[in-house]
C-alpha atoms as a PDB file:
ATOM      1  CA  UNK A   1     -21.830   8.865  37.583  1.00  0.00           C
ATOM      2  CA  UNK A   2     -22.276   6.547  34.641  1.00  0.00           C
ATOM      3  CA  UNK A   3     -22.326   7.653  31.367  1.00  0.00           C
ATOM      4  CA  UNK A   4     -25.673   7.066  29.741  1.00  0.00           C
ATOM      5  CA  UNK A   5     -25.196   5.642  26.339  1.00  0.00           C
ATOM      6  CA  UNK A   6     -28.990   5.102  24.297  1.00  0.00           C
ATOM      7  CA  UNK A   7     -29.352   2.937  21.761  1.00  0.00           C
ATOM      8  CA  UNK A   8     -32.598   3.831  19.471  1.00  0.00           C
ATOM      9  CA  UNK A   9     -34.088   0.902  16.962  1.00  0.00           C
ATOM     10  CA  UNK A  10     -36.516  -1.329  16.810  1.00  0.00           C
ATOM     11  CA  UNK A  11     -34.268  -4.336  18.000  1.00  0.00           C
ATOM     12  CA  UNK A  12     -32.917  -5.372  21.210  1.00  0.00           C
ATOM     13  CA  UNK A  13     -29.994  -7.259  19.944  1.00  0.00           C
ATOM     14  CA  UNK A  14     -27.698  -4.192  19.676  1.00  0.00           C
ATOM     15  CA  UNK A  15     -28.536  -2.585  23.208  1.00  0.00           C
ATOM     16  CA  UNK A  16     -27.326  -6.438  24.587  1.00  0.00           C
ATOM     17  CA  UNK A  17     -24.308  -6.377  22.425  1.00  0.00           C
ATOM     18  CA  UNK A  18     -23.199  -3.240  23.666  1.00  0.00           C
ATOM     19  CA  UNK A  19     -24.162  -3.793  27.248  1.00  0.00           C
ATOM     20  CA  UNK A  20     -21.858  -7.136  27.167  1.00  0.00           C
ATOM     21  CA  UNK A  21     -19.202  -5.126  25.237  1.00  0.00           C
ATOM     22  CA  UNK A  22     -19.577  -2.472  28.114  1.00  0.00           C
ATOM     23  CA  UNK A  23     -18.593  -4.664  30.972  1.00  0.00           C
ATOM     24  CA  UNK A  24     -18.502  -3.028  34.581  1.00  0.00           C
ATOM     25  CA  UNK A  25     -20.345   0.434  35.975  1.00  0.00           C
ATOM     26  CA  UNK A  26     -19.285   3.167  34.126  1.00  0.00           C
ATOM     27  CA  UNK A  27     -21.547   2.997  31.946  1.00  0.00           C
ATOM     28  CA  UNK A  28     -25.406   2.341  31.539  1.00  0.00           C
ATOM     29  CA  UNK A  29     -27.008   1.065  27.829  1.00  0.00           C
ATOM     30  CA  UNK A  30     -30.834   1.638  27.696  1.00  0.00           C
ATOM     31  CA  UNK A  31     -33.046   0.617  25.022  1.00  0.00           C
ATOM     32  CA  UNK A  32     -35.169   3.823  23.409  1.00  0.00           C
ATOM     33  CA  UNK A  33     -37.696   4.283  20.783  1.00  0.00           C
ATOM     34  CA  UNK A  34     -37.617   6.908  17.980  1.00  0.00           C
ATOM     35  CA  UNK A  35     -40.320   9.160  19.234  1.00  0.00           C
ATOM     36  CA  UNK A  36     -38.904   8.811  22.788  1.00  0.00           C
ATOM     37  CA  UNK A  37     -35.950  10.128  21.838  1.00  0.00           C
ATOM     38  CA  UNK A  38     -37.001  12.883  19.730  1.00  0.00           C
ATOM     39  CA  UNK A  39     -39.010  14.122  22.499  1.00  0.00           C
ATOM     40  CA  UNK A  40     -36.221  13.480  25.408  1.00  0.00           C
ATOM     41  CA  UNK A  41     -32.803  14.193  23.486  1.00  0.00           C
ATOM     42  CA  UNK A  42     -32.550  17.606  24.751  1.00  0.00           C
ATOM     43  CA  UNK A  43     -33.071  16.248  28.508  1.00  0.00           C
ATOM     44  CA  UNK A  44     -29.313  16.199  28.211  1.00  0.00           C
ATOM     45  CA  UNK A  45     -29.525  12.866  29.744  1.00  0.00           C
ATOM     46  CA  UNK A  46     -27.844  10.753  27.191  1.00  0.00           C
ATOM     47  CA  UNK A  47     -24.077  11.126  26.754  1.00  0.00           C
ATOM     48  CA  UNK A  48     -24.174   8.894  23.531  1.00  0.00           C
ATOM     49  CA  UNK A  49     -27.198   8.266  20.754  1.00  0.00           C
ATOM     50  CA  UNK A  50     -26.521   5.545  18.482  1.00  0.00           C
ATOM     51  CA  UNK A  51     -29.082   4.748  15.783  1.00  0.00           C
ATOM     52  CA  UNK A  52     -29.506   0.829  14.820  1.00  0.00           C
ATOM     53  CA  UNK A  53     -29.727   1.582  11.107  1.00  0.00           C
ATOM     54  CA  UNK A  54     -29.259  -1.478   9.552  1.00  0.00           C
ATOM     55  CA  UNK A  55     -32.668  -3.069   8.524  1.00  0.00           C
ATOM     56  CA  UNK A  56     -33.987   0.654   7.703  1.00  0.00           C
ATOM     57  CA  UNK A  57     -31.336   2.881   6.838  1.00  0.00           C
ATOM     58  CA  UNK A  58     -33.298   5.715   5.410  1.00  0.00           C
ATOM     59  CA  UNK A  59     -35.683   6.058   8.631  1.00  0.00           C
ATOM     60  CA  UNK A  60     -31.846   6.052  10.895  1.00  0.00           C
ATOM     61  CA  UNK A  61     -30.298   8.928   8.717  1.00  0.00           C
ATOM     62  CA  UNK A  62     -33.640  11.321   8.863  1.00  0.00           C
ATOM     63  CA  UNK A  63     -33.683  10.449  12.521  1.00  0.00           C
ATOM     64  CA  UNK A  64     -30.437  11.324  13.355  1.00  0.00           C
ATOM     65  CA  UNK A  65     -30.750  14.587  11.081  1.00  0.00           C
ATOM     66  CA  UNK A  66     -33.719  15.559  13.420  1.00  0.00           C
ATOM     67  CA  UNK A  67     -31.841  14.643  16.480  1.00  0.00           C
ATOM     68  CA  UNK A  68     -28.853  16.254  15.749  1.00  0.00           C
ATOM     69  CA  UNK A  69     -30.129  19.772  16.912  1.00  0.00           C
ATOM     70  CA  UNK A  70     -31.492  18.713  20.029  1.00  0.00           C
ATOM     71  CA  UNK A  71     -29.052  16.074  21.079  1.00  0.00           C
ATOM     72  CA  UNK A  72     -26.879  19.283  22.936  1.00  0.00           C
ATOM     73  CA  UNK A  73     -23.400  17.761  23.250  1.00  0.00           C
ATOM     74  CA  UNK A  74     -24.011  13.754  22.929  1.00  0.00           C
ATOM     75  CA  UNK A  75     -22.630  12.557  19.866  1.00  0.00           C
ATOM     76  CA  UNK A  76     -24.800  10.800  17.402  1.00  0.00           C
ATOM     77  CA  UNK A  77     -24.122   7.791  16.174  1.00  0.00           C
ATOM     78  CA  UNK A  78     -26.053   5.620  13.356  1.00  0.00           C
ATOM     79  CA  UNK A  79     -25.147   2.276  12.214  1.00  0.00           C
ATOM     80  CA  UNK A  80     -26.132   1.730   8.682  1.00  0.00           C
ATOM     81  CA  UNK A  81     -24.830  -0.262   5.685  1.00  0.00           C
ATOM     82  CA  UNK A  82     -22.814   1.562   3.303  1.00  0.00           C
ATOM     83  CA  UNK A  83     -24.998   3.912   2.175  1.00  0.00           C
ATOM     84  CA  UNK A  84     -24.114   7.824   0.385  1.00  0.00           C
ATOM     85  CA  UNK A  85     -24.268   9.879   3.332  1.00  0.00           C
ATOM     86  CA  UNK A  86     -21.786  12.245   1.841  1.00  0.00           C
ATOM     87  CA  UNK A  87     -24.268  15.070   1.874  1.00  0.00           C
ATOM     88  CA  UNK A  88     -25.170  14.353   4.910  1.00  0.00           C
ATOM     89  CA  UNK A  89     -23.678  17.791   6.987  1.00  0.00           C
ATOM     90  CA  UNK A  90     -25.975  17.478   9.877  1.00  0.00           C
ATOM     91  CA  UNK A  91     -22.603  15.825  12.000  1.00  0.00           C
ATOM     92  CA  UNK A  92     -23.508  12.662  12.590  1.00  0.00           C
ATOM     93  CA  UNK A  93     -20.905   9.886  12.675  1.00  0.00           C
ATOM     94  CA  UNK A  94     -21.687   7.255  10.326  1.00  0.00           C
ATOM     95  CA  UNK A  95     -20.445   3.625  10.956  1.00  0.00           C
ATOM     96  CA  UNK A  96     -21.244   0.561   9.518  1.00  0.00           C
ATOM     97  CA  UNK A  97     -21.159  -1.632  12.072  1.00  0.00           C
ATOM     98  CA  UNK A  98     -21.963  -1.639  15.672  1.00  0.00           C
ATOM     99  CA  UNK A  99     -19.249   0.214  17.572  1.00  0.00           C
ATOM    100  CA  UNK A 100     -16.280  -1.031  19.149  1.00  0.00           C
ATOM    101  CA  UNK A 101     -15.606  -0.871  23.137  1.00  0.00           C
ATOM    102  CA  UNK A 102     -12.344   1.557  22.202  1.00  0.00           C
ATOM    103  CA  UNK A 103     -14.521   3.356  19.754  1.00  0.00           C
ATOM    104  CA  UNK A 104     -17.371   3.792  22.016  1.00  0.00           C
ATOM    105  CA  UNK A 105     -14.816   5.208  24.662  1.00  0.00           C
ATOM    106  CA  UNK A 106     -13.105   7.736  21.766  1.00  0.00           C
ATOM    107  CA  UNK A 107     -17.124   8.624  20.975  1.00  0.00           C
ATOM    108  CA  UNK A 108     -17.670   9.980  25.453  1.00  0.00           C
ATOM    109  CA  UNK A 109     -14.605  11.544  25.160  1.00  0.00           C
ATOM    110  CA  UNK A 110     -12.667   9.140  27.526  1.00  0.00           C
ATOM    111  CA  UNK A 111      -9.632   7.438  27.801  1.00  0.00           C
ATOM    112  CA  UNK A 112      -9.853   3.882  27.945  1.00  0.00           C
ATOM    113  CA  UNK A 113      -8.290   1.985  30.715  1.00  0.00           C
ATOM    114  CA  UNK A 114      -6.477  -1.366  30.313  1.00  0.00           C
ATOM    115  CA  UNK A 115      -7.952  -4.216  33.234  1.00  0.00           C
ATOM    116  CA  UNK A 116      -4.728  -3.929  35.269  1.00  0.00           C
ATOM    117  CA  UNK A 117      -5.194  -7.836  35.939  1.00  0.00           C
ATOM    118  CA  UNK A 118      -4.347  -7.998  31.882  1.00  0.00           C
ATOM    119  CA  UNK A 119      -1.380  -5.689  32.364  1.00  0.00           C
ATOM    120  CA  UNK A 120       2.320  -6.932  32.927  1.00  0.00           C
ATOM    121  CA  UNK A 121       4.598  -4.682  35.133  1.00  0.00           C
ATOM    122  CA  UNK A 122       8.560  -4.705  35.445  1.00  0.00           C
ATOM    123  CA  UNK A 123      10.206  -1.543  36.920  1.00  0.00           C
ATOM    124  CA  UNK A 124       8.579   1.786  34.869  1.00  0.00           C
ATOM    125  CA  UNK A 125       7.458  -0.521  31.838  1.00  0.00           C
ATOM    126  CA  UNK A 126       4.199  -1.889  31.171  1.00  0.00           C
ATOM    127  CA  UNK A 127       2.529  -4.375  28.578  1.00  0.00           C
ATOM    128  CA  UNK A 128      -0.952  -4.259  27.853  1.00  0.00           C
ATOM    129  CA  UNK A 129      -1.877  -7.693  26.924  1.00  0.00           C
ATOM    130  CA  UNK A 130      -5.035  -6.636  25.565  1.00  0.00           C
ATOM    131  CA  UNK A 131      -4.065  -3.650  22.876  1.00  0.00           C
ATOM    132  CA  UNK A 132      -0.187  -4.913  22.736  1.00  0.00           C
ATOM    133  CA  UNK A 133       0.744  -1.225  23.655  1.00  0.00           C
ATOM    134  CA  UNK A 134       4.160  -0.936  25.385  1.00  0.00           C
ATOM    135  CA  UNK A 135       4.633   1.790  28.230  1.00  0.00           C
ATOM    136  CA  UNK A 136       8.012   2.827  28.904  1.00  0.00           C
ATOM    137  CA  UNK A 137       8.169   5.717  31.621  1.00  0.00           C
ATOM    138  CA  UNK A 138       4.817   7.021  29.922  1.00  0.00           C
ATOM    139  CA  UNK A 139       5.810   6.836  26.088  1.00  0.00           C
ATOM    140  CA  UNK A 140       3.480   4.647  24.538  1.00  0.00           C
ATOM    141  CA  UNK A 141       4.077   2.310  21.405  1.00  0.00           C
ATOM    142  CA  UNK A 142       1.936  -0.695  19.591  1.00  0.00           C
ATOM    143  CA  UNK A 143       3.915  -3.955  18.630  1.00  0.00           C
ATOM    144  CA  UNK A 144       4.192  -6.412  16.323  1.00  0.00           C
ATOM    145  CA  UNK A 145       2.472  -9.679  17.085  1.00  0.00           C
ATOM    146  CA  UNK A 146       5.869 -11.557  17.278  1.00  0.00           C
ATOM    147  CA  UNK A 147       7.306  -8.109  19.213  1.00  0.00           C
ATOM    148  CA  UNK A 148       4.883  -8.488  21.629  1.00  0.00           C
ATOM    149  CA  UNK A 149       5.357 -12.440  22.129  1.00  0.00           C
ATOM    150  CA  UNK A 150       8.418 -12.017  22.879  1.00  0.00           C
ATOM    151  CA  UNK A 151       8.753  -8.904  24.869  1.00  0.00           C
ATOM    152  CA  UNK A 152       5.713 -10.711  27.066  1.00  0.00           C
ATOM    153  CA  UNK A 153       7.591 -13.956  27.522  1.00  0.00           C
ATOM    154  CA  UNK A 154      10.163 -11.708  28.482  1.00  0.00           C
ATOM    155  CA  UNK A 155       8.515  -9.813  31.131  1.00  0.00           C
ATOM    156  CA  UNK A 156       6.647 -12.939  32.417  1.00  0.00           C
ATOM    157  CA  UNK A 157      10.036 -14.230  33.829  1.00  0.00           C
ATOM    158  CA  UNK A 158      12.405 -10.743  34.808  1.00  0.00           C
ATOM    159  CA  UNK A 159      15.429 -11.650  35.883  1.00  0.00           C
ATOM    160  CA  UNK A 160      15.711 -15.303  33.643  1.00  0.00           C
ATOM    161  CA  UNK A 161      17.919 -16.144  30.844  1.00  0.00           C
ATOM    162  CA  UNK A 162      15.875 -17.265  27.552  1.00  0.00           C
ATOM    163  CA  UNK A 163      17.837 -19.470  25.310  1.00  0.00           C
ATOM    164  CA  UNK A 164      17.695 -19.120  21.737  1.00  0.00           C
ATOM    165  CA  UNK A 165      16.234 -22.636  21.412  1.00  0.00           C
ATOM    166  CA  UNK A 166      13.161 -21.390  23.936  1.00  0.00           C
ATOM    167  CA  UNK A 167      12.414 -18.740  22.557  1.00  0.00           C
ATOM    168  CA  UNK A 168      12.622 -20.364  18.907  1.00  0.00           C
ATOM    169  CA  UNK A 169      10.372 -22.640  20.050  1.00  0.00           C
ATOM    170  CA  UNK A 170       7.864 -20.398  21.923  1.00  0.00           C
ATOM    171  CA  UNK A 171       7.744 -17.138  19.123  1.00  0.00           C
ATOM    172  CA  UNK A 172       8.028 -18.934  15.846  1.00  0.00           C
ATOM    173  CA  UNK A 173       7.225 -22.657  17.147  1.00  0.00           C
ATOM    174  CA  UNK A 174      10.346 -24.077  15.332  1.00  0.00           C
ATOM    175  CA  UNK A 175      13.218 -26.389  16.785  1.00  0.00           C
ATOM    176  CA  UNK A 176      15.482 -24.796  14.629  1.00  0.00           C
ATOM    177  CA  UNK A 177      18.349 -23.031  15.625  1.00  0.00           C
ATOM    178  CA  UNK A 178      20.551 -22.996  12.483  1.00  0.00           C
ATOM    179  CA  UNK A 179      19.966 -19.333  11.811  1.00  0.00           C
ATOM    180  CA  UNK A 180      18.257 -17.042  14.381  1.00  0.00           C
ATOM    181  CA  UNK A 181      19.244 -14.123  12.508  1.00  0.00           C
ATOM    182  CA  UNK A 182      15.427 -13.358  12.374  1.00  0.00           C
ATOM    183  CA  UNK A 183      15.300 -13.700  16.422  1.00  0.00           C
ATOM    184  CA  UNK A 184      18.263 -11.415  16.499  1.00  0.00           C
ATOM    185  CA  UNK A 185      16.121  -8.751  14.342  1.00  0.00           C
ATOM    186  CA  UNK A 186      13.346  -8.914  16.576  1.00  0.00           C
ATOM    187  CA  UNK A 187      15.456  -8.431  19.799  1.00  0.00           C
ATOM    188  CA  UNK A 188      16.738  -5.351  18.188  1.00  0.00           C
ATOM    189  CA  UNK A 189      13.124  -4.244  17.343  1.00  0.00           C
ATOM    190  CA  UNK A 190      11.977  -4.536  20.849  1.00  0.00           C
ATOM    191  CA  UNK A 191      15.185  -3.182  22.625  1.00  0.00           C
ATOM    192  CA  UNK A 192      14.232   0.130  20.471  1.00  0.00           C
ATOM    193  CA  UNK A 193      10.428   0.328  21.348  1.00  0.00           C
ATOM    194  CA  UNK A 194      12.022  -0.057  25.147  1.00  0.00           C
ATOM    195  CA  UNK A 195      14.548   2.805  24.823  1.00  0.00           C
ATOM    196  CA  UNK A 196      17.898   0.728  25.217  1.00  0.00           C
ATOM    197  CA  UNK A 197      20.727   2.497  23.764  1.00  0.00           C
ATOM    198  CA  UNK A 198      22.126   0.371  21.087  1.00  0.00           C
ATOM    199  CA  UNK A 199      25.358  -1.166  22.303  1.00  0.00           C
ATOM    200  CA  UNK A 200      24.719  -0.699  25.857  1.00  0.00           C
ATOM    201  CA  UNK A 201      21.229  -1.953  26.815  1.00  0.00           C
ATOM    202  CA  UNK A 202      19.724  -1.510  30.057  1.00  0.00           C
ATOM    203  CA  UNK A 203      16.506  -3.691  29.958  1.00  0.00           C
ATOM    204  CA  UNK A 204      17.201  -6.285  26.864  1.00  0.00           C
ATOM    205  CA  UNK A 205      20.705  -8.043  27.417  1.00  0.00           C
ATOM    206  CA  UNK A 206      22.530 -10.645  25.984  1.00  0.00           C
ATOM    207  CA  UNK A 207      24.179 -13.172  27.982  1.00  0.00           C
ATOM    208  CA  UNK A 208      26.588 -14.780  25.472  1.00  0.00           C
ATOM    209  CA  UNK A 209      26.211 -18.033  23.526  1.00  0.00           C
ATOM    210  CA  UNK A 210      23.049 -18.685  25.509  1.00  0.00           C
ATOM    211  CA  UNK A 211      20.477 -16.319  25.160  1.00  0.00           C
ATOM    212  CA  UNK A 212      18.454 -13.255  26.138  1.00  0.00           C
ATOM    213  CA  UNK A 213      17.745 -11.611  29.915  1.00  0.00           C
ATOM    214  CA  UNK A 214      15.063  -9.142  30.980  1.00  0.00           C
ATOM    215  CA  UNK A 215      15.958  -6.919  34.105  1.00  0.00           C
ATOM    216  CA  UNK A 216      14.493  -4.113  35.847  1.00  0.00           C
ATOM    217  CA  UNK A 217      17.844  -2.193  35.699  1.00  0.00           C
ATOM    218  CA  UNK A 218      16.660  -0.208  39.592  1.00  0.00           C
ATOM    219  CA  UNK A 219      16.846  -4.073  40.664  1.00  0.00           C
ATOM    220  CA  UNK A 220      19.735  -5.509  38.817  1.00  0.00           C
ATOM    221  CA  UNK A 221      22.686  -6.869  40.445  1.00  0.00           C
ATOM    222  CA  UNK A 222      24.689  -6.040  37.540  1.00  0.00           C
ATOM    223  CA  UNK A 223      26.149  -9.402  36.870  1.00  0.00           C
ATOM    224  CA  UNK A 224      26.181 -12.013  34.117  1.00  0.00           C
ATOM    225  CA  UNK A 225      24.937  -9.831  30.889  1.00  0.00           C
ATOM    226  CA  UNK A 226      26.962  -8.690  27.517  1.00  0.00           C
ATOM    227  CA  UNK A 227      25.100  -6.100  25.478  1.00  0.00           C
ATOM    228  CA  UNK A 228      25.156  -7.044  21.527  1.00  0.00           C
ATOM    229  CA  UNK A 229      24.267  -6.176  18.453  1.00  0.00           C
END
């Protein structure tokens, strides 16, 4: 069943922001007014409340103190500027601004799950090109912007040698190749956030005086690549 998230202002414009934030059907945004849901929040129908506080602040924090007790288990939420709420112990989460979609899904208590059409797969790893978290066998890590870049050009052509000039070219858009002691760094970087054993690396190798090769080591023939560094 969808989770029922109600947004409770006098505005619309929040309820449509969070309804295109919300793509897809597990989840349903409705539009409610203050007295409405004073007199429904104990229905136990809404899974999130989230007060639009930010033209009248004062009227969203004595709201959600009153819903507070009736709103069972749903969290409440108000937007407001930054306001003194510090004395506020009623536990009501205070943001100020309108939620985001992995914020929302922390909020119901779910995990969030990547669009697999946004997800690259080699083997047991997997790149969420979305969040730029790195799965390895189930142990998850975030990456650099130029960590990712790289590891995704990598995993976008498995199997393929990468010259230094490429890959040069396509990370830090230079021609030059004078010094890739920087490239080098980075390749050591992501080899660790993958797991390979320094010296001997399974998924990262080098092939010599060329470049850099990404394998799925279940599928590799086991031919061609040096480990380095």
């Amino acid at each position: 069943m969808p989770k029922q998230i109600w947004v409770v202002g006098d505005s619309m414009a929040m309820a449509e922001t969070l309804r295109r934030t919300l793509s897809g059907q597990r989840y349903v945004v409705k539009s409610v007014g203050r007295e409405q849901a004073l007199h429904e929040a104990a229905s136990g129908l809404p899974d999130l409340i989230i007060l639009d506080g930010r033209s009248v602040p004062d009227q969203a924090v004595e709201l959600a103190r009153r819903l507070r007790p009736q709103a069972s288990s749903a969290p409440v939420v108000a937007v407001v500027p930054s306001i003194d709420v510090a004395r506020d112990d009623s536990g009501t989460i205070y943001r100020d601004h309108v939620p985001a979609e992995d914020d929302l899904v922390a909020l119901l208590g779910e995990e969030q799950t990547p669009n697999e059409a946004h997800v690259l797969r080699v083997g047991k790893i997997a790149l969420d090109l979305d969040a730029h978290r790195l799965d390895v066998d189930g142990e998850v890590s975030t990456l650099t912007p130029k960590q990712f870049r790289l590891l995704s050009l990598f995993m976008s052509h498995p199997g393929q040698v990468l010259t230094r000039k490429q890959l040069m070219k396509e990370v830090w858009d230079t021609d030059y190749t004078g010094d890739t002691r920087t490239l080098d760094v980075h390749i050591h970087w992501v080899r660790e956030k993958l797991g390979d054993v320094p010296g001997r690396p399974k998924y990262l190798q080098t092939v010599r005086r060329v470049g850099y090769r990404f394998v799925d080591p279940t599928e590799q023939a086991g031919a061609g690549a040096e480990s380095s560094l």
